[in-house]
C-alpha atoms as a PDB file:
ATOM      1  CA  UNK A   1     108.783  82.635  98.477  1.00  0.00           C
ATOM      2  CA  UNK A   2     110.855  86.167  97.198  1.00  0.00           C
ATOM      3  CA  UNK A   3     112.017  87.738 100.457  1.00  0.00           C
ATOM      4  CA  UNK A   4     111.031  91.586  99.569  1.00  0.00           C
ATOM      5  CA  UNK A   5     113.794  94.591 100.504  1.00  0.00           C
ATOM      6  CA  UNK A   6     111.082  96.451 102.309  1.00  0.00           C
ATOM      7  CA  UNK A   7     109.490  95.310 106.075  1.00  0.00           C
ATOM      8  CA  UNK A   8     105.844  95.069 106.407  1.00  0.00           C
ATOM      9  CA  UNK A   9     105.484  98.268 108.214  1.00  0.00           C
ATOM     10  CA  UNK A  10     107.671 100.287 105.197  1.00  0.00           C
ATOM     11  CA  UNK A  11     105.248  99.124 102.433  1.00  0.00           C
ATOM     12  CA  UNK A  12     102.417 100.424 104.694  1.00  0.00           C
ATOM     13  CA  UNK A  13     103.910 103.565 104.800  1.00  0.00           C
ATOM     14  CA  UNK A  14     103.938 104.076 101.391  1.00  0.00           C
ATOM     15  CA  UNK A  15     100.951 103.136 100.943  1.00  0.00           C
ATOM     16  CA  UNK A  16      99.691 105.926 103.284  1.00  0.00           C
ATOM     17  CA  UNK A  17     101.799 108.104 101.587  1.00  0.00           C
ATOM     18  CA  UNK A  18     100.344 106.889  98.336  1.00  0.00           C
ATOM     19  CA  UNK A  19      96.708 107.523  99.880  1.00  0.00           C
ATOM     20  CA  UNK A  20      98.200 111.846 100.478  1.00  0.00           C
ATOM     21  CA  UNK A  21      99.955 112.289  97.444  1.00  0.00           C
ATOM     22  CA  UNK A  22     100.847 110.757  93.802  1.00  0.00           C
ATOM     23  CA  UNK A  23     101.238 106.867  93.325  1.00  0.00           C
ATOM     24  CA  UNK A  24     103.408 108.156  90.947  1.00  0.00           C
ATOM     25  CA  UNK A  25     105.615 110.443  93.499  1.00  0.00           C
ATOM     26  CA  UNK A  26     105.881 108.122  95.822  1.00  0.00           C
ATOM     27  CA  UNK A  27     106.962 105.599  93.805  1.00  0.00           C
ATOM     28  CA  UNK A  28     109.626 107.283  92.361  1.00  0.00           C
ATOM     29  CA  UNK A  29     111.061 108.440  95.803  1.00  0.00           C
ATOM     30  CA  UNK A  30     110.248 105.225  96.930  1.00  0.00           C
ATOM     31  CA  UNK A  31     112.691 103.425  93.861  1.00  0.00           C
ATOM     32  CA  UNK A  32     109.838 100.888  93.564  1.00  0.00           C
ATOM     33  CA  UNK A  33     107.218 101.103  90.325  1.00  0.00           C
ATOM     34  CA  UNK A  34     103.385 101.830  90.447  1.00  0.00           C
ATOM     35  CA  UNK A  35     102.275  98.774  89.630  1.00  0.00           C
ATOM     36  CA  UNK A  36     104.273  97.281  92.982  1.00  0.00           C
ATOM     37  CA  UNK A  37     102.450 100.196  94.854  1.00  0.00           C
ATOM     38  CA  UNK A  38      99.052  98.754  93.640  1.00  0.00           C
ATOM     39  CA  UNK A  39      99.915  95.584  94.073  1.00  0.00           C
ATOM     40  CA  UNK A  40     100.752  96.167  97.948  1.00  0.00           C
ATOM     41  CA  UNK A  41      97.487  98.248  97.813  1.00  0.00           C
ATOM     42  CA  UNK A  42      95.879  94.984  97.226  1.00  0.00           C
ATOM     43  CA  UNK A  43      97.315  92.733  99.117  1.00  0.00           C
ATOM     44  CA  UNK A  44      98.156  95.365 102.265  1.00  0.00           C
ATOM     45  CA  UNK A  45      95.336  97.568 101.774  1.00  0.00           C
ATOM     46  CA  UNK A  46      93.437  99.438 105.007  1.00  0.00           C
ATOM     47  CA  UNK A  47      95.983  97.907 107.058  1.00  0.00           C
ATOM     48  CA  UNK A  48      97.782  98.482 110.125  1.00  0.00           C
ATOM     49  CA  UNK A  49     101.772  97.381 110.753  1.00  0.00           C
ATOM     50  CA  UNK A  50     100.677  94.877 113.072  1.00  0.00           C
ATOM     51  CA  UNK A  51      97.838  93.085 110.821  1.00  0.00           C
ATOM     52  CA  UNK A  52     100.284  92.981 107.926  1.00  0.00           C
ATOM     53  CA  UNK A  53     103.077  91.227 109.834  1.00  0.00           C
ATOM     54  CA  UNK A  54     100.430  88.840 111.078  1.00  0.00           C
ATOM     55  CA  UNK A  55      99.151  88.073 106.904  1.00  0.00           C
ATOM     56  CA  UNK A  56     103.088  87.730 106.169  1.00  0.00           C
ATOM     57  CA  UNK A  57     103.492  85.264 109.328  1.00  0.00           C
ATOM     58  CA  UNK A  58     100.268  83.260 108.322  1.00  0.00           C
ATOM     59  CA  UNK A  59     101.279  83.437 104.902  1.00  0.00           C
ATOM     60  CA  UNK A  60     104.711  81.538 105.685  1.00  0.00           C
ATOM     61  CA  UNK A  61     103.143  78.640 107.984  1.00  0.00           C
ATOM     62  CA  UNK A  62     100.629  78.027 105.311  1.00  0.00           C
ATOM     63  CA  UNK A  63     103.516  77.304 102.753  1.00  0.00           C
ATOM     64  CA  UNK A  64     105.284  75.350 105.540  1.00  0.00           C
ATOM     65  CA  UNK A  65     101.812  73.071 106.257  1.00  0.00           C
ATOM     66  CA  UNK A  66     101.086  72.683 102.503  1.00  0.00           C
ATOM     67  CA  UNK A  67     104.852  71.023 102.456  1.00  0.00           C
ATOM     68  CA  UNK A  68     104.046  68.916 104.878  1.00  0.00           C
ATOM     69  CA  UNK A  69     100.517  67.704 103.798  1.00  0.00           C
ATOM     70  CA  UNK A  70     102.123  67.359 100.217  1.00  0.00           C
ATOM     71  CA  UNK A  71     104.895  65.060 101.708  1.00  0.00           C
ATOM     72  CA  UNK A  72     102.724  62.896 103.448  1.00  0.00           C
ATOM     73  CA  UNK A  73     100.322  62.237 100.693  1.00  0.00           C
ATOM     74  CA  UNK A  74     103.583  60.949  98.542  1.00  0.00           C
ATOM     75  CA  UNK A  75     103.995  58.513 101.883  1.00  0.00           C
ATOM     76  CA  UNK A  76     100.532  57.360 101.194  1.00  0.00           C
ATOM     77  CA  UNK A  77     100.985  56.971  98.183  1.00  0.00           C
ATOM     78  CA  UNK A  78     103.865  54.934  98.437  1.00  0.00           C
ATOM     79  CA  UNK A  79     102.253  52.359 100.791  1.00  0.00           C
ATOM     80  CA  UNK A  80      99.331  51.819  99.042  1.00  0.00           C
ATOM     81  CA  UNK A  81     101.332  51.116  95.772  1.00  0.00           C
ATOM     82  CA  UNK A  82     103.406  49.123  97.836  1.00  0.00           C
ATOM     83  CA  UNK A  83     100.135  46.969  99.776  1.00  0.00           C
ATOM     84  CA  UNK A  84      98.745  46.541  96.196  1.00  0.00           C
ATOM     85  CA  UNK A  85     101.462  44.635  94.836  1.00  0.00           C
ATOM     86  CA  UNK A  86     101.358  40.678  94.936  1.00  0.00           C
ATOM     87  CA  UNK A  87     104.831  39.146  96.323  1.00  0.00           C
END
């Protein structure tokens, strides 16, 4: 996974910022484009600091579990390929 440049709790910011003014404006002070805003607004929209670190930290042990269940189905694999065969 991309490791962004802003924390959790700046893209939440901007989005409240977002939600006062311009998407526009606050991109551009921001250095970031619209379409990242409204992509955040999807993904981070209505809420708080705390609740987005939690998604990000969820988000990061679901990749690492999904590793791990993918590695140990190629294990299965393996054995049963290697129980079919005749020796």
């Amino acid at each position: 996974m991309r490791k962004s440049r802003f924390t959790e709790a700046q893209m939440v910011q901007m989005l409240r910022d977002a939600e006062r003014s311009s998407v526009g404006e606050v991109a551009k002070k921001n250095g970031v484009s619209e379409q990242t805003l409204y992509v955040w607004r999807r993904k981070f929209g209505g809420m708080d600091v705390d609740d987005a670190k939690r998604l990000k930290a969820l988000e990061v042990e679901n990749a690492r579990l999904k590793k791990l269940l993918a590695e140990s189905q190629l294990v299965v694999d393996v054995m049963k390929e290697v129980g079919a065969k005749k020796w």
